[in-house]
PDB file of N, CA and C in Angstrom:
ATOM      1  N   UNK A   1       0.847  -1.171   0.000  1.00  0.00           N
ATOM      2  CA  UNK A   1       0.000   0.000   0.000  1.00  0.00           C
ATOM      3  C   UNK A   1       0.898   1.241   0.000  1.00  0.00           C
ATOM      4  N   UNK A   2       0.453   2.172  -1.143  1.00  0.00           N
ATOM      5  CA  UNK A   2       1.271   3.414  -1.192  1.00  0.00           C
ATOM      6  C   UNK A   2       0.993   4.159  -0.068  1.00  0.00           C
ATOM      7  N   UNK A   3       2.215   5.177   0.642  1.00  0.00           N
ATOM      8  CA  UNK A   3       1.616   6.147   1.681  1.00  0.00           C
ATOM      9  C   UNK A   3       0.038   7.200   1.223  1.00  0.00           C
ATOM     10  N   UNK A   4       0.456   7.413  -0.055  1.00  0.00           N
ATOM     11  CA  UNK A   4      -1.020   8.130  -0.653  1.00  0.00           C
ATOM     12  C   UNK A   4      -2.046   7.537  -0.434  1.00  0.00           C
ATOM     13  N   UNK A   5      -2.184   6.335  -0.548  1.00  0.00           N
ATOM     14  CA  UNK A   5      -3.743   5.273  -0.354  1.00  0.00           C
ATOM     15  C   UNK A   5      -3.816   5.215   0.911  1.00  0.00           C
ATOM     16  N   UNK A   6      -3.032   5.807   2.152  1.00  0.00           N
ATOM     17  CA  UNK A   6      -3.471   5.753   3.540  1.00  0.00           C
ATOM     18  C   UNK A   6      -4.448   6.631   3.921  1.00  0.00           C
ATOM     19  N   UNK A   7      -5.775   6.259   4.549  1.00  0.00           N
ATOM     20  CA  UNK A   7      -6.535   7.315   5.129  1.00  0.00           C
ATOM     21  C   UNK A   7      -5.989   7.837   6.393  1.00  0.00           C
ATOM     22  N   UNK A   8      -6.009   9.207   6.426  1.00  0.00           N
ATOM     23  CA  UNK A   8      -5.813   9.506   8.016  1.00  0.00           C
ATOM     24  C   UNK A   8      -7.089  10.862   8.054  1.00  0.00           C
ATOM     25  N   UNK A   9      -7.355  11.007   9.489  1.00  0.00           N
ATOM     26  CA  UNK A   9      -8.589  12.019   9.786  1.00  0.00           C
ATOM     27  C   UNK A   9      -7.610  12.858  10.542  1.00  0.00           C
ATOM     28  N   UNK A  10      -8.383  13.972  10.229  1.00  0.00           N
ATOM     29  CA  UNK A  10      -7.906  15.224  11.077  1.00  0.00           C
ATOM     30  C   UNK A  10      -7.641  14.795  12.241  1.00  0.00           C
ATOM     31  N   UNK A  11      -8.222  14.078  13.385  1.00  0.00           N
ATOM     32  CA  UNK A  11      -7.479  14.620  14.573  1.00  0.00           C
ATOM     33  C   UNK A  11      -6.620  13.414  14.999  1.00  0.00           C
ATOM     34  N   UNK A  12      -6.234  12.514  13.716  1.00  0.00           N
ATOM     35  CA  UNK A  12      -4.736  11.921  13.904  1.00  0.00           C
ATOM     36  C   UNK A  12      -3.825  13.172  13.802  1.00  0.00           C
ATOM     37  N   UNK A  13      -4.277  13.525  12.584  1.00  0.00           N
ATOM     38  CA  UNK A  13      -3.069  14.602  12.481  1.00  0.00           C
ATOM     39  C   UNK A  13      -2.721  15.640  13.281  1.00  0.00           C
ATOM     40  N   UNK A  14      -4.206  16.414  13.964  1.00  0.00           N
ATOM     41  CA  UNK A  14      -3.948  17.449  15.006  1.00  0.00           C
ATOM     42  C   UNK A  14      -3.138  16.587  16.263  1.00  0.00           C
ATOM     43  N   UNK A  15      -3.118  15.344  16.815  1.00  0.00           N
ATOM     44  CA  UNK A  15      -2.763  14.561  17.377  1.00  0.00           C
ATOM     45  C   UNK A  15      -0.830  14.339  17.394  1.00  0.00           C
ATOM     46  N   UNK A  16      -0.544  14.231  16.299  1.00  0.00           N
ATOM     47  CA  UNK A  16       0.645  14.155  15.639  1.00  0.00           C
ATOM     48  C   UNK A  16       1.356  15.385  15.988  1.00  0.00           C
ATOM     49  N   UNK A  17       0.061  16.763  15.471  1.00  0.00           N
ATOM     50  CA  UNK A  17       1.055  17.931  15.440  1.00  0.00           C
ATOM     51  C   UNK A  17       1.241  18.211  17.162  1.00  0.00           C
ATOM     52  N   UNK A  18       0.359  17.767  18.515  1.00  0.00           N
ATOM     53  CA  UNK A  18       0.381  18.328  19.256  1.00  0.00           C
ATOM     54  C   UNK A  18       1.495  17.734  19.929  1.00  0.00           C
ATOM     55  N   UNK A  19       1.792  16.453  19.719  1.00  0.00           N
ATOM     56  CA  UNK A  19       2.938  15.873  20.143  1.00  0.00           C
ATOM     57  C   UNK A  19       4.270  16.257  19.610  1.00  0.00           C
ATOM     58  N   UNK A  20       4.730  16.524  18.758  1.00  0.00           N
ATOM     59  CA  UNK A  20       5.733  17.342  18.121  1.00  0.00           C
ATOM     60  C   UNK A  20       5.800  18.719  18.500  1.00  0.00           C
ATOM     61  N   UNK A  21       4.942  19.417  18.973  1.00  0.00           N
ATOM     62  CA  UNK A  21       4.828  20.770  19.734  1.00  0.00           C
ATOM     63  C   UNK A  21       5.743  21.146  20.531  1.00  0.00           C
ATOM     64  N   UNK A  22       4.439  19.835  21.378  1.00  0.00           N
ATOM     65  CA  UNK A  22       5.359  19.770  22.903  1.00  0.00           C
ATOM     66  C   UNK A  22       6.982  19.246  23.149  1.00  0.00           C
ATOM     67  N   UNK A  23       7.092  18.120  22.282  1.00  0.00           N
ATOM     68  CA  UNK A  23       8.331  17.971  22.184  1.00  0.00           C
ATOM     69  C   UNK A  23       9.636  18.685  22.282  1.00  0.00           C
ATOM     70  N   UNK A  24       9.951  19.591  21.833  1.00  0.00           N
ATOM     71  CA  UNK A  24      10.673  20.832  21.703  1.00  0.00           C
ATOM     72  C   UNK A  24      12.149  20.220  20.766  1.00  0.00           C
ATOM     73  N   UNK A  25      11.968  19.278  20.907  1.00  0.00           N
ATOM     74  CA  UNK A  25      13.398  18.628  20.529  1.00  0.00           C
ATOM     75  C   UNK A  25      13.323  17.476  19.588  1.00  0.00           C
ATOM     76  N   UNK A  26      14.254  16.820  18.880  1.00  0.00           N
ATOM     77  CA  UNK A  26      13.944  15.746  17.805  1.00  0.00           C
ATOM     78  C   UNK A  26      13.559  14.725  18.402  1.00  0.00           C
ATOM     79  N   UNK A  27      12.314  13.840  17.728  1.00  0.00           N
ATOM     80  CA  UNK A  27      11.933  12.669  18.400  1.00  0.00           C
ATOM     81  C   UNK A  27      12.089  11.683  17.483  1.00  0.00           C
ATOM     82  N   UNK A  28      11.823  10.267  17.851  1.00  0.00           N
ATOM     83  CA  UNK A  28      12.048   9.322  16.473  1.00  0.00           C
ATOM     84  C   UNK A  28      10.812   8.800  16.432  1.00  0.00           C
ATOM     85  N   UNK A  29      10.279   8.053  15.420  1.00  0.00           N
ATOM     86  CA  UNK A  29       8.893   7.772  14.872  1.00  0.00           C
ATOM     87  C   UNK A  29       8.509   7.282  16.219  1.00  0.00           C
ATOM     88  N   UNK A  30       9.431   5.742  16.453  1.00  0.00           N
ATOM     89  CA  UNK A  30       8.813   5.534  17.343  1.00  0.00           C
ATOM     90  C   UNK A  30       8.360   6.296  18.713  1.00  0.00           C
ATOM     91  N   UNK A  31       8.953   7.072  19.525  1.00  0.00           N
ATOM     92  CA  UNK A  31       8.297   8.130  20.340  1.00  0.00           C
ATOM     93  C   UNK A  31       7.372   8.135  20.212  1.00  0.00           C
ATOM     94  N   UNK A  32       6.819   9.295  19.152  1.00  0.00           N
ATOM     95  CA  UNK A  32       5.803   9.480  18.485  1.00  0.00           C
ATOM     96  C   UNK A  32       4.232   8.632  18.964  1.00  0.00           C
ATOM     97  N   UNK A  33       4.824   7.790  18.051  1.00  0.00           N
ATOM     98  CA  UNK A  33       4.081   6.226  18.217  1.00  0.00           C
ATOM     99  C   UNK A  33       3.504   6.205  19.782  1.00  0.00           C
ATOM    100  N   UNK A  34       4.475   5.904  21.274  1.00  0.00           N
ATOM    101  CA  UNK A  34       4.439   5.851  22.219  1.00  0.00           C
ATOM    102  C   UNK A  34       3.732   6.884  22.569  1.00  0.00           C
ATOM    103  N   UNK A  35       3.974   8.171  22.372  1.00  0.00           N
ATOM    104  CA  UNK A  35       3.042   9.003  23.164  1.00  0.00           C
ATOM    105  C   UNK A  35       1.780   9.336  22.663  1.00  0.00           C
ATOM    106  N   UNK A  36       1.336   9.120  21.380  1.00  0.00           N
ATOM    107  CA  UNK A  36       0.147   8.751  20.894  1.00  0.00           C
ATOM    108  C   UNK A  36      -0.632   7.990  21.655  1.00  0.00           C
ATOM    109  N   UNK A  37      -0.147   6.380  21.770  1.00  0.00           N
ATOM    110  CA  UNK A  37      -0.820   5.607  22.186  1.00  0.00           C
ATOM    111  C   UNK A  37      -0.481   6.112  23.963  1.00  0.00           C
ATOM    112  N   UNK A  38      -0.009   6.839  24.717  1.00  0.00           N
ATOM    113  CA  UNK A  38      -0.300   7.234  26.321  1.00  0.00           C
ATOM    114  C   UNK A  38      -1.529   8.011  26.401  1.00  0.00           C
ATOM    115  N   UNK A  39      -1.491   8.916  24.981  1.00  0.00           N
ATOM    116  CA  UNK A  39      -2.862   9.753  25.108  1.00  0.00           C
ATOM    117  C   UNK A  39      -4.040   8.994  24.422  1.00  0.00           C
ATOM    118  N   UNK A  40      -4.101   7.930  24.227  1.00  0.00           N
ATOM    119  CA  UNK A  40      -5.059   7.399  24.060  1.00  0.00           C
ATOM    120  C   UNK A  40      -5.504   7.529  22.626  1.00  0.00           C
ATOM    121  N   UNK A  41      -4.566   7.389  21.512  1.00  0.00           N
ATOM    122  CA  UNK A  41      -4.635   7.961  20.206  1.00  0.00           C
ATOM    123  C   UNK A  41      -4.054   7.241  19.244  1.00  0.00           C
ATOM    124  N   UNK A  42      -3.175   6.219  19.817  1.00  0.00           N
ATOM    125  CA  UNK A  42      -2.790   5.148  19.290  1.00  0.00           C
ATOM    126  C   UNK A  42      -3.305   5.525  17.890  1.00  0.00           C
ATOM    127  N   UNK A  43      -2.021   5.000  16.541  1.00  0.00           N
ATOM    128  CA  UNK A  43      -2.403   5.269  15.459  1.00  0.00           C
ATOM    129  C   UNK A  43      -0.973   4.127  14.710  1.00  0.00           C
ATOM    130  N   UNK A  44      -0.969   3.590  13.390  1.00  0.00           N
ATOM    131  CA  UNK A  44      -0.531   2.671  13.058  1.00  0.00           C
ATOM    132  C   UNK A  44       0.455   3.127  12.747  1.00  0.00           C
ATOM    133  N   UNK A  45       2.073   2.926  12.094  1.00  0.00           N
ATOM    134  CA  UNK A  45       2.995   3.484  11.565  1.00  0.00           C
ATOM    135  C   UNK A  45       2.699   3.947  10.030  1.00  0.00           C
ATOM    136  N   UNK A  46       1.728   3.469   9.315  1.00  0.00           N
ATOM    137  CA  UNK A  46       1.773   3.818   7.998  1.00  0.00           C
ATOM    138  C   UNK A  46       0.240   5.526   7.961  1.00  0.00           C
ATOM    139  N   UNK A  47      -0.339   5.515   9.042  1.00  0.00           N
ATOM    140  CA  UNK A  47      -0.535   6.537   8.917  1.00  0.00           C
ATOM    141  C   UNK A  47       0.200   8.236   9.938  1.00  0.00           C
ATOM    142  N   UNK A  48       1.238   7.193  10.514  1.00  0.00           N
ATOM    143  CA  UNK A  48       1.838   8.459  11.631  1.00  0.00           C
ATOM    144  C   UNK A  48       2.814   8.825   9.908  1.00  0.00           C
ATOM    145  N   UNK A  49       3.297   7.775   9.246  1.00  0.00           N
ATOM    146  CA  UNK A  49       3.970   7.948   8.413  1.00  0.00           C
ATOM    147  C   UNK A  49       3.385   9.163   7.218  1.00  0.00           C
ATOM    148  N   UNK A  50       2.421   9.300   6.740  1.00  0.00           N
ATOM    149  CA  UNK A  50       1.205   9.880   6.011  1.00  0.00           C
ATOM    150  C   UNK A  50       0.750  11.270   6.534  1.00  0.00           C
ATOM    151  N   UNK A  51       0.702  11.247   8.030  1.00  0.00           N
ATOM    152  CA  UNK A  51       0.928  12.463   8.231  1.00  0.00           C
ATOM    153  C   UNK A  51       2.279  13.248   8.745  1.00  0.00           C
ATOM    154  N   UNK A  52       2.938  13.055   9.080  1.00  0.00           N
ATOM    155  CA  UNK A  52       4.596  13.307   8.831  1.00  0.00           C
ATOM    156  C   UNK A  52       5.189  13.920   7.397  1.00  0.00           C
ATOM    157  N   UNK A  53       4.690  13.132   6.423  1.00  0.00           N
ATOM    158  CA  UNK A  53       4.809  13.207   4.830  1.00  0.00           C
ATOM    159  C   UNK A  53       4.885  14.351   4.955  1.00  0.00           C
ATOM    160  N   UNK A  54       2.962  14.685   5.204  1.00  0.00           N
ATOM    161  CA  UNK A  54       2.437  16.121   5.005  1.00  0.00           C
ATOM    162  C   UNK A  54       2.874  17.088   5.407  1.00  0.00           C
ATOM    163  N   UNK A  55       3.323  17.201   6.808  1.00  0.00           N
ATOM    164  CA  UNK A  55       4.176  18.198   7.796  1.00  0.00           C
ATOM    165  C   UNK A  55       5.323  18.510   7.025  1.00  0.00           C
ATOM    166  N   UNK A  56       6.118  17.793   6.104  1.00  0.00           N
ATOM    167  CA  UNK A  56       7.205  17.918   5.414  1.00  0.00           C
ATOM    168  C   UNK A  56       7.074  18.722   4.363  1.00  0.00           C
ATOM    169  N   UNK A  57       5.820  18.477   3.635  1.00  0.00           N
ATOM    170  CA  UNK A  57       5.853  19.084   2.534  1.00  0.00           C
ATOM    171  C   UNK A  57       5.659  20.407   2.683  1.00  0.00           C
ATOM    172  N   UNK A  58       4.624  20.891   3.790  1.00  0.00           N
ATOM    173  CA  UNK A  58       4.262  21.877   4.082  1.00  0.00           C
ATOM    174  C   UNK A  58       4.675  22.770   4.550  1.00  0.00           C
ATOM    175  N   UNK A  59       6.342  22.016   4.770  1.00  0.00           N
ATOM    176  CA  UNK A  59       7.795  22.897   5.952  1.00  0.00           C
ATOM    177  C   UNK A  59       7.163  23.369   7.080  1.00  0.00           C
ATOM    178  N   UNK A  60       6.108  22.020   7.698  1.00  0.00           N
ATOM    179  CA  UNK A  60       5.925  22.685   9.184  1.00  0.00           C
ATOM    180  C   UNK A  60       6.945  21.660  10.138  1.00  0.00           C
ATOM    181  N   UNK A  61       7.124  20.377   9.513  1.00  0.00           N
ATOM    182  CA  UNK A  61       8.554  19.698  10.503  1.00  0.00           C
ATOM    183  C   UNK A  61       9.489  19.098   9.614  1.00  0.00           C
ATOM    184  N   UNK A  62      10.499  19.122  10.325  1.00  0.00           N
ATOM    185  CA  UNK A  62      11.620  18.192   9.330  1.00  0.00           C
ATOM    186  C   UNK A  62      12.025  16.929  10.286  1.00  0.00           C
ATOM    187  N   UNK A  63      13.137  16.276   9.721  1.00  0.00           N
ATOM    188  CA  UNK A  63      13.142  15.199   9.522  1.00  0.00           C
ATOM    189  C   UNK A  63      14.386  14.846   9.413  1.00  0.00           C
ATOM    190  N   UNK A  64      15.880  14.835  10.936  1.00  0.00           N
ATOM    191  CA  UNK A  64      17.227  14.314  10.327  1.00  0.00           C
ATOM    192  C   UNK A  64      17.710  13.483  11.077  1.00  0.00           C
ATOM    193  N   UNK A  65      19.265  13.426  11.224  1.00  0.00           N
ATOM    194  CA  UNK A  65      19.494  12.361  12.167  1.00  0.00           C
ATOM    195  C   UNK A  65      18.951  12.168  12.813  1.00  0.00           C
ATOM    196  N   UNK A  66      18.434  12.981  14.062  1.00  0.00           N
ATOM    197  CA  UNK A  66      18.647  12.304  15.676  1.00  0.00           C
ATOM    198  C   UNK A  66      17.033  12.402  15.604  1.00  0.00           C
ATOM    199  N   UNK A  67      15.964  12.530  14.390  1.00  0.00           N
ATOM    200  CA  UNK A  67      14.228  12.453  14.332  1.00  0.00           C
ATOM    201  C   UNK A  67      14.194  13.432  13.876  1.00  0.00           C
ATOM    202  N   UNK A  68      12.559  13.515  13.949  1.00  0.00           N
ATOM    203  CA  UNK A  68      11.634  14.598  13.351  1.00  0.00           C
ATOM    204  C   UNK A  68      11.299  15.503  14.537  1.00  0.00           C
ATOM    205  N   UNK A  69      11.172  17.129  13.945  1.00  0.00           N
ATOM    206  CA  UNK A  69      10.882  17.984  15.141  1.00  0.00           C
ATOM    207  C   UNK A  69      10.363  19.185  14.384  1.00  0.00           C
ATOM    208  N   UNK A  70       9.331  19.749  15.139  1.00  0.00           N
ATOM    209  CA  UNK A  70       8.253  20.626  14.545  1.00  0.00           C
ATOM    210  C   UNK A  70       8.984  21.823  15.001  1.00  0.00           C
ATOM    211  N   UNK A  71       8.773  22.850  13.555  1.00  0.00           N
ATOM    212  CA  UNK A  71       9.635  23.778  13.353  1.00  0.00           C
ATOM    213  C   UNK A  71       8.757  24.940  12.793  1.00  0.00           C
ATOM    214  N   UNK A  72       7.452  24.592  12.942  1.00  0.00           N
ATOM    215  CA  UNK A  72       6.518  25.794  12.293  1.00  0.00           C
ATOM    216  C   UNK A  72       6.643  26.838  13.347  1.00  0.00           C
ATOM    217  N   UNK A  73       6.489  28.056  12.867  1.00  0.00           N
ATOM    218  CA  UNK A  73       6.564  29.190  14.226  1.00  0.00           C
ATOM    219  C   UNK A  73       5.629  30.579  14.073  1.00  0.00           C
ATOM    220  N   UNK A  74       4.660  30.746  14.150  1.00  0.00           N
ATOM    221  CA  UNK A  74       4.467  32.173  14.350  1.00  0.00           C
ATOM    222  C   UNK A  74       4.927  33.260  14.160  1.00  0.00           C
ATOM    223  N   UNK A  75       5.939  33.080  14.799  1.00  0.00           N
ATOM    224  CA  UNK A  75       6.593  34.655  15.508  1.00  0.00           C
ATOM    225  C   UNK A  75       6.402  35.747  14.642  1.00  0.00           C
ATOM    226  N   UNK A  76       5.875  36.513  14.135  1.00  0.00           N
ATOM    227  CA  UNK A  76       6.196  37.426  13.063  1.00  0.00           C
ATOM    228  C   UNK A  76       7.316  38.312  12.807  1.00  0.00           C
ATOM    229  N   UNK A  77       8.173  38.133  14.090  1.00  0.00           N
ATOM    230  CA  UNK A  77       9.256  38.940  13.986  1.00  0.00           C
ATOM    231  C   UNK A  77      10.113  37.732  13.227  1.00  0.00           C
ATOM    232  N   UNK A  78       9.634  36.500  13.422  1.00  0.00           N
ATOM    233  CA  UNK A  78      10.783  35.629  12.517  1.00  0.00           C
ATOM    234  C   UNK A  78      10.425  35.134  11.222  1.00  0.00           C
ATOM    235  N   UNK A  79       8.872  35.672  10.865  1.00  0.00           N
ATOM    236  CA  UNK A  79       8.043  35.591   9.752  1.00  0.00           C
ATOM    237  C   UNK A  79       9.153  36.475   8.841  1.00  0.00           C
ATOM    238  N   UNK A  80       9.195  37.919   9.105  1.00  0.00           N
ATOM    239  CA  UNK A  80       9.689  39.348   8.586  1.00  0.00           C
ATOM    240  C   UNK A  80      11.082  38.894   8.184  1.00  0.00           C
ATOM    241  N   UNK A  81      12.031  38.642   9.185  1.00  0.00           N
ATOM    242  CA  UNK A  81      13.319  38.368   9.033  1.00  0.00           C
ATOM    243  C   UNK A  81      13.564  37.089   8.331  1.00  0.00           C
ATOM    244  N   UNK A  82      12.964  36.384   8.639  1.00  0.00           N
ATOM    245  CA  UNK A  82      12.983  34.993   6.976  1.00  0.00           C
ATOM    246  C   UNK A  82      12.792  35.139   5.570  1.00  0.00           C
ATOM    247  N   UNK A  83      11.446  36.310   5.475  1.00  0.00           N
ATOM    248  CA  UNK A  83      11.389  37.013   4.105  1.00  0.00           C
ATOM    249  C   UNK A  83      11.731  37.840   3.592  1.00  0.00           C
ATOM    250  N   UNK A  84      12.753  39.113   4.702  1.00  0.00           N
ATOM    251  CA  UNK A  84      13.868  39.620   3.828  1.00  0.00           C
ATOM    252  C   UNK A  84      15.403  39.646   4.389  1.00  0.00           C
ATOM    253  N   UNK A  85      15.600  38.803   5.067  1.00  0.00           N
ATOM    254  CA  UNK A  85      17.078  38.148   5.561  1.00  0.00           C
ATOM    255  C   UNK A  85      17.473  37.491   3.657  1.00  0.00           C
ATOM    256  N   UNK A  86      18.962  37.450   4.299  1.00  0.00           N
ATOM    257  CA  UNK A  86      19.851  37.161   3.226  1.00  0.00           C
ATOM    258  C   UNK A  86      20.060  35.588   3.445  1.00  0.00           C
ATOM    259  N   UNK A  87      19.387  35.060   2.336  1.00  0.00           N
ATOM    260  CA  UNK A  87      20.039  33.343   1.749  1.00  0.00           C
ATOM    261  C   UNK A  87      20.982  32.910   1.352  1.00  0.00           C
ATOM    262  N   UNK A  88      21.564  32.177   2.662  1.00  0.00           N
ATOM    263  CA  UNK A  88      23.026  31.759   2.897  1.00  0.00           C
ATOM    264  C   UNK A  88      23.164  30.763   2.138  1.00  0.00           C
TER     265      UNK A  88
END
């Protein structure tokens, strides 16, 4: 089964994003996985996988050695300075 043919519902995913929030730091799938299923949300690897995808594409988390860690931010002062700071 392709990751595309996976269904996932919104509040896997709001689920996903709230755990990566809190996190503050890189986690690895499995984590993830674990604290899903503490909050009672338990969800399979091919759709934690599916929504992860999405977070990627969307540059709200990435994804390197040491795990994945949510990197979306608000701030508008770091909104401003990202869109006219100089690309290193």
């Amino acid at each position: 089964m392709s990751p595309a043919s996976v269904d996932v519902t919104l509040s896997t995913v709001e689920a996903v994003q709230s755990v990566l929030e809190k996190a503050k730091v890189p986690v690895s799938r499995n984590w993830i996985l674990e604290e899903l299923k503490k909050k009672g949300r338990g969800t399979v690897r091919q759709r934690l996988n599916r929504v992860l995808e999405y977070f990627f594409r969307l540059g709200l988390a990435v994804e390197g050695s040491k795990g994945v860690q949510w990197t979306h931010n608000e701030s508008p002062s770091l909104r401003r300075a990202s869109s006219m700071g100089r690309e290193l």
